[in-house]
C-alpha atoms as a PDB file:
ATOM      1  CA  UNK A   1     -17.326  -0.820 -18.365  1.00  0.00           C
ATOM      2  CA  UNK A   2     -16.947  -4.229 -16.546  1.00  0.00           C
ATOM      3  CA  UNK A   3     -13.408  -2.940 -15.728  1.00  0.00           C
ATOM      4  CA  UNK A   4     -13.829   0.493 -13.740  1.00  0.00           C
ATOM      5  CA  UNK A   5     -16.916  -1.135 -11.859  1.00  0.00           C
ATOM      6  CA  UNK A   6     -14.236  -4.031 -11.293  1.00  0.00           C
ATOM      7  CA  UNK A   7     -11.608  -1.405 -10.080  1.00  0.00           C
ATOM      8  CA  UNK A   8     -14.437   0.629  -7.845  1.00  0.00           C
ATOM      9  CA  UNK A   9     -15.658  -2.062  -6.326  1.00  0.00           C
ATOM     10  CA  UNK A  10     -12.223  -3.497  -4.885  1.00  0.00           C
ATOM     11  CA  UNK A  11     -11.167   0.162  -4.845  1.00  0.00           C
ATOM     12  CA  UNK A  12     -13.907   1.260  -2.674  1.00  0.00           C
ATOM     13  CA  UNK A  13     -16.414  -1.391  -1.967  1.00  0.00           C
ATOM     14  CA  UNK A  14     -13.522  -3.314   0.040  1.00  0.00           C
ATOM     15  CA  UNK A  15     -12.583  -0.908   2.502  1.00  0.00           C
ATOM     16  CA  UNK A  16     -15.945   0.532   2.755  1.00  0.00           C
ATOM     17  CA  UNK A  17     -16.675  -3.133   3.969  1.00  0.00           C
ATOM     18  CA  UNK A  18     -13.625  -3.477   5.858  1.00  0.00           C
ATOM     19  CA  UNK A  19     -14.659  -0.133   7.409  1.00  0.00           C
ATOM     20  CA  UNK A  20     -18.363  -1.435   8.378  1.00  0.00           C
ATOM     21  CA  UNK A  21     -16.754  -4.394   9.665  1.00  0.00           C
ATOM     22  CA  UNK A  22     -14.341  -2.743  11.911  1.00  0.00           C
ATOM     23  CA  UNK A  23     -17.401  -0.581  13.480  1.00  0.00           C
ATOM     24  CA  UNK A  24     -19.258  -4.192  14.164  1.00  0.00           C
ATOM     25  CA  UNK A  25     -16.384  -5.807  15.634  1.00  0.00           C
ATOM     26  CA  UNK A  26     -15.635  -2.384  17.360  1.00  0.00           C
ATOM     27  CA  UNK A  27     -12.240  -2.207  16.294  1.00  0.00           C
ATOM     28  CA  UNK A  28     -12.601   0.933  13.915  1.00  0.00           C
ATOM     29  CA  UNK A  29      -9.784   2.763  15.675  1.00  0.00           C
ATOM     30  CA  UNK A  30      -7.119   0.593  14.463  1.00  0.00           C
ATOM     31  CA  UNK A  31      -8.633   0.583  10.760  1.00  0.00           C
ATOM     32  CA  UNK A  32      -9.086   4.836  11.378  1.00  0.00           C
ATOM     33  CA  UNK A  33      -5.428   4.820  12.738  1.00  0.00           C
ATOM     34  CA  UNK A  34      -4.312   2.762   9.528  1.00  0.00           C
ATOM     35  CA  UNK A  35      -6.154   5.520   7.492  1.00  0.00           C
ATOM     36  CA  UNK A  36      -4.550   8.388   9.179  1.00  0.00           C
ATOM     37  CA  UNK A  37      -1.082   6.504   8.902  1.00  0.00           C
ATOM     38  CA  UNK A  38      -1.104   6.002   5.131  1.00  0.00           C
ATOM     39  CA  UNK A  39      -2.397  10.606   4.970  1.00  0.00           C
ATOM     40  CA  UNK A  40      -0.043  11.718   7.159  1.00  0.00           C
ATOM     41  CA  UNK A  41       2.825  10.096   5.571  1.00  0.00           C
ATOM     42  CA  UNK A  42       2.169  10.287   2.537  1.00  0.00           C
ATOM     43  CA  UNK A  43      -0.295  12.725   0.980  1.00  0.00           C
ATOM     44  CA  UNK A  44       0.803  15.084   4.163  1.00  0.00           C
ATOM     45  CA  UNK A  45       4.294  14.603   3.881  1.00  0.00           C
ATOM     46  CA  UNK A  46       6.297  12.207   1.636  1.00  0.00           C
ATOM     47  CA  UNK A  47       4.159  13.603  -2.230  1.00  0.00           C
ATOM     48  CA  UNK A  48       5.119  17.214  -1.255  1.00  0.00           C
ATOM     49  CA  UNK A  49       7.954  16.984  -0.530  1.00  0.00           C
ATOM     50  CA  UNK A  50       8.910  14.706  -3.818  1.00  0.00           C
ATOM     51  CA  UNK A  51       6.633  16.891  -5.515  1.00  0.00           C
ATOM     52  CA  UNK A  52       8.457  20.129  -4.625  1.00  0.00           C
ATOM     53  CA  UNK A  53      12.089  18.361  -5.234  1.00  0.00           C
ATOM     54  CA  UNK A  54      11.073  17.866  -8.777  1.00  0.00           C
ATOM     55  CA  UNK A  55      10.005  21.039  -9.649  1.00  0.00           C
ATOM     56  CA  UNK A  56      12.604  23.236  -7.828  1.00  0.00           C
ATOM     57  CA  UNK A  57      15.521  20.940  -7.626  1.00  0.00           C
ATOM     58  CA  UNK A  58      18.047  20.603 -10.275  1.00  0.00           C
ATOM     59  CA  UNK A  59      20.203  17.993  -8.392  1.00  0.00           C
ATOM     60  CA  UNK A  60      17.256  15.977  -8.338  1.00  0.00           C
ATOM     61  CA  UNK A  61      15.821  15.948 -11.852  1.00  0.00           C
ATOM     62  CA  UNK A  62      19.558  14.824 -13.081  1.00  0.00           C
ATOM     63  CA  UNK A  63      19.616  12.505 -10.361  1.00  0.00           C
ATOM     64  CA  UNK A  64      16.536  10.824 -11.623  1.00  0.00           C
ATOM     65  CA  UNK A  65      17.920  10.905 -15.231  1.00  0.00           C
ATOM     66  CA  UNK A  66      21.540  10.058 -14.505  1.00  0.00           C
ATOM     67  CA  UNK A  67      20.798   7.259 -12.252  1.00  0.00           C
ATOM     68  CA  UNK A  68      17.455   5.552 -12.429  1.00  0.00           C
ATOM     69  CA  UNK A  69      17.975   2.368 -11.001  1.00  0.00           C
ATOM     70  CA  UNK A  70      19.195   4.161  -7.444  1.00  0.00           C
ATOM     71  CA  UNK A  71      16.982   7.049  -8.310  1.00  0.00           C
ATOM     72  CA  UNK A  72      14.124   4.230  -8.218  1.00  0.00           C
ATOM     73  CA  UNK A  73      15.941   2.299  -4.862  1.00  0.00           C
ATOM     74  CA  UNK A  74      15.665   5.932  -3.246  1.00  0.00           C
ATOM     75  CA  UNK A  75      12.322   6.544  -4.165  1.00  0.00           C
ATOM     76  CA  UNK A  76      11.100   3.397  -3.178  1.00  0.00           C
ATOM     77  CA  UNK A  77      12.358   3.002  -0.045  1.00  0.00           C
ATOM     78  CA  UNK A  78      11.397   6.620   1.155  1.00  0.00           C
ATOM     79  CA  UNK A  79       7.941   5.280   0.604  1.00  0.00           C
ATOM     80  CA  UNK A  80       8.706   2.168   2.838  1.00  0.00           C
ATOM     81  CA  UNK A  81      10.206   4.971   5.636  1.00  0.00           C
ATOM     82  CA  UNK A  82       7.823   7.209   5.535  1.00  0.00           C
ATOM     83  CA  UNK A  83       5.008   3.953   5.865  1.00  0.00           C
ATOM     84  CA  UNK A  84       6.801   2.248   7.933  1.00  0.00           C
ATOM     85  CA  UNK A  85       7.382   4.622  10.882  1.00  0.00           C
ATOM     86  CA  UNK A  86       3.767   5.842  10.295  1.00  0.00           C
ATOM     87  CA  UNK A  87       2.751   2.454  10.926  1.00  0.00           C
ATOM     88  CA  UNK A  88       4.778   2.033  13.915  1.00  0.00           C
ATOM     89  CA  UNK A  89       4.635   5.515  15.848  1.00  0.00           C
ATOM     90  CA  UNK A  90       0.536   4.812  15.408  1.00  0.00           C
ATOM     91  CA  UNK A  91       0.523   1.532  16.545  1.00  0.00           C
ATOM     92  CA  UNK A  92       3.335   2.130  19.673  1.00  0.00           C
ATOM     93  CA  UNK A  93       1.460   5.417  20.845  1.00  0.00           C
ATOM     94  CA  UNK A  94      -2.601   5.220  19.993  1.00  0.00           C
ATOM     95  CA  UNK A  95      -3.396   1.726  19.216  1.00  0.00           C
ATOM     96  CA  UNK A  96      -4.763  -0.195  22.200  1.00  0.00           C
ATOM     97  CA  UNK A  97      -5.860  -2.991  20.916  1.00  0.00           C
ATOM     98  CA  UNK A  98      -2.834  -4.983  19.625  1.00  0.00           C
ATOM     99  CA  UNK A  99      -4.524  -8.540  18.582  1.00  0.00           C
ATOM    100  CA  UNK A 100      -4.213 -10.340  14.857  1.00  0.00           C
ATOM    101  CA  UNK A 101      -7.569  -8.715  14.121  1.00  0.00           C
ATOM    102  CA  UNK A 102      -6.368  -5.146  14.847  1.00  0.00           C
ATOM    103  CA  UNK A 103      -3.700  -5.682  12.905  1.00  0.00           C
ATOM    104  CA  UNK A 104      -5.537  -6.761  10.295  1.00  0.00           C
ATOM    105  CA  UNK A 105      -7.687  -4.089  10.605  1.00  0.00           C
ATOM    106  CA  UNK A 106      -4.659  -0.968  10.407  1.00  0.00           C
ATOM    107  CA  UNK A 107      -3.672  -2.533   6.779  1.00  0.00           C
ATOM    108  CA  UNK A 108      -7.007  -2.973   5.450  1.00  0.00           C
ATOM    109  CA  UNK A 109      -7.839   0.904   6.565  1.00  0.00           C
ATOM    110  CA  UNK A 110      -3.586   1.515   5.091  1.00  0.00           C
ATOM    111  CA  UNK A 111      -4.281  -0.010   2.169  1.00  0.00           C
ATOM    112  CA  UNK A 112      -7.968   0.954   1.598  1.00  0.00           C
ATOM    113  CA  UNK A 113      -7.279   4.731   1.768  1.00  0.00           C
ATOM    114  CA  UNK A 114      -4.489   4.414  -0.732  1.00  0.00           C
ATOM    115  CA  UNK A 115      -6.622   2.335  -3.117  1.00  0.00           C
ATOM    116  CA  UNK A 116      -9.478   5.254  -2.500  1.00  0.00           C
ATOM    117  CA  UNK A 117      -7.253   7.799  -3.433  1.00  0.00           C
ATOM    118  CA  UNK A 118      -5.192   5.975  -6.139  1.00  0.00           C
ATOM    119  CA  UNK A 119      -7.982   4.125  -8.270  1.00  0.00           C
ATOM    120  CA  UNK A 120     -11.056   4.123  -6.161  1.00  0.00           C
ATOM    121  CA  UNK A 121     -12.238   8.047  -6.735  1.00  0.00           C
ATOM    122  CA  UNK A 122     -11.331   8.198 -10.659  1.00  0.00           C
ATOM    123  CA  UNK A 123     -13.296   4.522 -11.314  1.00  0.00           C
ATOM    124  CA  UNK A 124     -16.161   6.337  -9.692  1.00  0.00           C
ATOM    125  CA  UNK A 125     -16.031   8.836 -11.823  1.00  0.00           C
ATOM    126  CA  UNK A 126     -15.569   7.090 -14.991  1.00  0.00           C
ATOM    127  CA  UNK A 127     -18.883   4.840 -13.830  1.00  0.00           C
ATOM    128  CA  UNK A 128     -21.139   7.900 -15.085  1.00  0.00           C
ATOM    129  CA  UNK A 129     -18.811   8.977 -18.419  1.00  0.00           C
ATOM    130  CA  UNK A 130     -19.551   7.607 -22.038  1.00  0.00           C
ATOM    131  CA  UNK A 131     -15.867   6.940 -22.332  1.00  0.00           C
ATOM    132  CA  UNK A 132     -15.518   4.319 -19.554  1.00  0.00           C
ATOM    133  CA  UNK A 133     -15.060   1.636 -22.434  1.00  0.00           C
ATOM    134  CA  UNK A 134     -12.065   3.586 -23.572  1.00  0.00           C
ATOM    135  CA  UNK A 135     -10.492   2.647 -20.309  1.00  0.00           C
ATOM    136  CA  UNK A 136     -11.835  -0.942 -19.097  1.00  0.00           C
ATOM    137  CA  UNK A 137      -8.566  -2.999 -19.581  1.00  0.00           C
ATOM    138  CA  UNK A 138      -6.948  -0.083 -17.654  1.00  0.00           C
ATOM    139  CA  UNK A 139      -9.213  -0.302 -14.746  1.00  0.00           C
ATOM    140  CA  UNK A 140      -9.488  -3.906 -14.606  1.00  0.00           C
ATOM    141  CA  UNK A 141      -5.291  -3.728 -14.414  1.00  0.00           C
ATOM    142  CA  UNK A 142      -5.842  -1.220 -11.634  1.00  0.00           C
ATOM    143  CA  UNK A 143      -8.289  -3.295  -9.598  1.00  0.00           C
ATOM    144  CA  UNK A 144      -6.491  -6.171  -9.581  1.00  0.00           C
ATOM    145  CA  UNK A 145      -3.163  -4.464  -8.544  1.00  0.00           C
ATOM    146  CA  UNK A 146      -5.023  -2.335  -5.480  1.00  0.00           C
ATOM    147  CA  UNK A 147      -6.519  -5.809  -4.446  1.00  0.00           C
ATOM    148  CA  UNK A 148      -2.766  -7.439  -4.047  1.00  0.00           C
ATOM    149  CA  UNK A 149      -1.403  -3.695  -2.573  1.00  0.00           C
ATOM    150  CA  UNK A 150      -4.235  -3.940   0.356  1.00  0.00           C
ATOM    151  CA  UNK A 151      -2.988  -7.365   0.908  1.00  0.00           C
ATOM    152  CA  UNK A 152       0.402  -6.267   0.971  1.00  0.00           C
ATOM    153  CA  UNK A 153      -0.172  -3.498   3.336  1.00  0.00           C
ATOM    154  CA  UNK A 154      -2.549  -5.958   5.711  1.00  0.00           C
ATOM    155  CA  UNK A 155       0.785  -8.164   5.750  1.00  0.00           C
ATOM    156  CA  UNK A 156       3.429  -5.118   6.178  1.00  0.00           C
ATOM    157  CA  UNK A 157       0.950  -4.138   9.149  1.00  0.00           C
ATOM    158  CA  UNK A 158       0.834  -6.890  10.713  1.00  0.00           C
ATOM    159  CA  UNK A 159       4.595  -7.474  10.704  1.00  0.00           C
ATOM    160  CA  UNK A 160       4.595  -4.154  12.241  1.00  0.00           C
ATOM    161  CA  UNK A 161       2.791  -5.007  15.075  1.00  0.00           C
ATOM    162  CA  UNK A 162       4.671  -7.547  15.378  1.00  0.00           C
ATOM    163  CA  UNK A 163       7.761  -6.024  16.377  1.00  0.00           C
ATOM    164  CA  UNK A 164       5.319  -3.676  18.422  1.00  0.00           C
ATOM    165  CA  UNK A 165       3.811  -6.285  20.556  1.00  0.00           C
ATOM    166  CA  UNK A 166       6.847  -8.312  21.125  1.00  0.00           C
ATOM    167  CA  UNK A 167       9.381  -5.158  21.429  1.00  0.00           C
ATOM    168  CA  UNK A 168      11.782  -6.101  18.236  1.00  0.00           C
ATOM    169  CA  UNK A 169      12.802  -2.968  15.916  1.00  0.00           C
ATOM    170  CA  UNK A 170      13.901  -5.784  13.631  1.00  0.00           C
ATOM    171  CA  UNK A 171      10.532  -6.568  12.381  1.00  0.00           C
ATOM    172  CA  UNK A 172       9.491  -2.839  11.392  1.00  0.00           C
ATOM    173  CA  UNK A 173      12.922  -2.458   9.663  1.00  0.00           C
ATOM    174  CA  UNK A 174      12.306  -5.993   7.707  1.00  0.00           C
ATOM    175  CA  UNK A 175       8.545  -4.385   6.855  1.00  0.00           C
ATOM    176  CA  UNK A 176      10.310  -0.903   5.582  1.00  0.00           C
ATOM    177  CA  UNK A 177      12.608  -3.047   2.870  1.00  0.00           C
ATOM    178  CA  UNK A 178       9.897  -5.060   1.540  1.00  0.00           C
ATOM    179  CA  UNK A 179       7.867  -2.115   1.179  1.00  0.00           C
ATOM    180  CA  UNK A 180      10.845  -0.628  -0.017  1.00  0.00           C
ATOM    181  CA  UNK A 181      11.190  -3.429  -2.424  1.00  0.00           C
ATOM    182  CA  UNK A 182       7.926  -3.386  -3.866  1.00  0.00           C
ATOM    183  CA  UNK A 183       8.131   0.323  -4.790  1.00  0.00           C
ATOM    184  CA  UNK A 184      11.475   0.493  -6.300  1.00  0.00           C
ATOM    185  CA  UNK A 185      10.952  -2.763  -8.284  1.00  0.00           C
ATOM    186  CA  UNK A 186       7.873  -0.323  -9.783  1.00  0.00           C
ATOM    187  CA  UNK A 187      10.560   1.911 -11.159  1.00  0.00           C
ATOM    188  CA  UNK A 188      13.317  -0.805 -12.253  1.00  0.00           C
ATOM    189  CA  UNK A 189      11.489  -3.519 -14.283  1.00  0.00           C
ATOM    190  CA  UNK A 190      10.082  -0.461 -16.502  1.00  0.00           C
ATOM    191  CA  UNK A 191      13.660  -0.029 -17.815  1.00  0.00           C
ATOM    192  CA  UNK A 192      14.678  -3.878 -18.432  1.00  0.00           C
ATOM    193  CA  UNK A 193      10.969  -5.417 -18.722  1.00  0.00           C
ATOM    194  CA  UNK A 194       9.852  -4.963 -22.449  1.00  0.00           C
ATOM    195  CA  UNK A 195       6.520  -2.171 -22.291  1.00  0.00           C
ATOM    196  CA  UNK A 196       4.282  -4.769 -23.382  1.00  0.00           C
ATOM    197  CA  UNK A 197       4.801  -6.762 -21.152  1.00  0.00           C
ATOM    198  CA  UNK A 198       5.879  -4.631 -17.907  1.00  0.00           C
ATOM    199  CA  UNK A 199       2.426  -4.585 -16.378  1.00  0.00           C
ATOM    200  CA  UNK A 200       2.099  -8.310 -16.300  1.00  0.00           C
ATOM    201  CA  UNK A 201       5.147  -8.676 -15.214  1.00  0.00           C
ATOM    202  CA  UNK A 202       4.248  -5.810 -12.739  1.00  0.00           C
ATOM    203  CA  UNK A 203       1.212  -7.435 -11.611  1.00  0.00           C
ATOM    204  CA  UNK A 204       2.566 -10.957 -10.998  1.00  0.00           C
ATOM    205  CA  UNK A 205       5.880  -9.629  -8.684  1.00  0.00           C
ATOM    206  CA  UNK A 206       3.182  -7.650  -6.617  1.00  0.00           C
ATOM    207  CA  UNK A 207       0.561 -10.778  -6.085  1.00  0.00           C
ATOM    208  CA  UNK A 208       3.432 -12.825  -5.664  1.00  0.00           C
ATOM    209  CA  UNK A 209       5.195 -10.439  -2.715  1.00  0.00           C
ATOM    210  CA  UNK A 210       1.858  -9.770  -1.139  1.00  0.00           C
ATOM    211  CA  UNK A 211       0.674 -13.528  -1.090  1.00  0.00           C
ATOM    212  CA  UNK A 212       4.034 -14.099   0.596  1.00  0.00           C
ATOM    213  CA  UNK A 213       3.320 -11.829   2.931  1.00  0.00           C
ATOM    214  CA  UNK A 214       0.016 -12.133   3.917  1.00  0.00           C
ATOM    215  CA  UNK A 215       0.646 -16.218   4.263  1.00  0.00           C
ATOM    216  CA  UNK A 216       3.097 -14.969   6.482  1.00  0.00           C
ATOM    217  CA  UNK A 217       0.644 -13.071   8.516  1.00  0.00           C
ATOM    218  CA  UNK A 218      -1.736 -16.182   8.814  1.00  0.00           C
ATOM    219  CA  UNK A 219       0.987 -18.474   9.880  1.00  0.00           C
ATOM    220  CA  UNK A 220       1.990 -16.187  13.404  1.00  0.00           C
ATOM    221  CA  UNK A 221      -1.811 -16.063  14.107  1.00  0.00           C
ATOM    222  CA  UNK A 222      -1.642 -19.871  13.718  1.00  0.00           C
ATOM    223  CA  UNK A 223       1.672 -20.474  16.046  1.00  0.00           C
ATOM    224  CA  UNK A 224       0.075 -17.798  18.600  1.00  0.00           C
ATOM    225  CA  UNK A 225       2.653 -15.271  17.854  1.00  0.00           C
ATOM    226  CA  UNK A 226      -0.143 -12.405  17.509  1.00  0.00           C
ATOM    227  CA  UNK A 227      -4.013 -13.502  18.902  1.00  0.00           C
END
């Protein structure tokens, strides 16, 4: 049980408190903008389409059997696209404020609403089912893996706005192939990583990538580079 209320409680509790923060610091349109960025792209557009490809396209199911090292490259980085330019078009065209903060803000609502949706909704579920035990290393995996992909996203965000504020395409591109990274690394280390061992391994490239990242983040709001 300790696990799912582990995996709700970063799952959910975290952006719920990101979300009360951004209302008390009145910066909840950046965090709602980060939100909207991660639906439209994804659940809106990016799942369907994957989702109709593999049901309706032969080219594509061999594709992903033939090849699944570039079958995972693809896949990966059409999740750091589809992010990426979500993440810029809302940040160039609605966001106002473009401070460190706001920033922070769009990754934590990004990353929240993806941890909601990935984790967050079935550990909530699980908290009132009798076979919750059958499921609390699971969860506990889970929890600890959303907490390092909101940090990610807070990072990827922030690198964003980045090349927002300062009017350099570079910087979105450079956020796209880490993101890019990160997902395709999900489908390669499966097929080379023994399976007992492919979650650790999982886990640890993620924290590491993210904690990269978000130092990153820190050290431009240090030097001035975002305020």
């Amino acid at each position: 049980m300790a696990g799912v209320i582990f995996a709700a409680a970063i799952s959910v509790g975290l952006p719920l408190v990101a979300l009360v923060y951004a209302f008390y610091r009145k910066r909840y349109i950046p965090f709602l903008l980060g939100v909207l960025a991660f639906v439209v792209s994804q659940v809106l557009f990016r799942v369907p389409i994957l989702k109709y490809l593999g049901e309706n396209s032969i080219a594509f199911s061999m594709f992903s059997a033939t090849q699944p090292v570039l079958f995972a490259i693809v896949i990966g980085l059409s999740a750091g696209i589809v992010e990426g330019l979500a993440r810029f078009i809302a940040m160039r065209f609605f966001m106002v404020q473009r401070d460190w903060k706001s920033g922070f803000l769009f990754g934590a609502g990004h990353g929240g609403i993806e941890a909601v949706i990935f984790v967050g909704i079935q550990a909530l579920t699980l908290l009132f089912s009798p076979t919750a035990l059958a499921y609390n290393e699971a969860f506990f995996l889970g929890g600890i893996e959303r907490f390092f992909a909101i940090l990610l996203h807070i990072g990827l965000s922030i690198m964003v706005l980045q090349g927002v504020v300062h009017k350099k395409f570079l910087y979105v591109v450079l956020a796209i192939f880490i993101h890019g990274l990160v997902d395709s690394l999900v489908g390669i280390l499966p097929l080379y990583v023994p399976k007992e061992s492919v979650m650790i391994v999982l886990e640890v490239t993620l924290a590491m990538i993210a904690l990269a990242l978000f130092s990153y983040s820190i050290w431009i709001k240090r030097k001035g580079v975002l305020t």
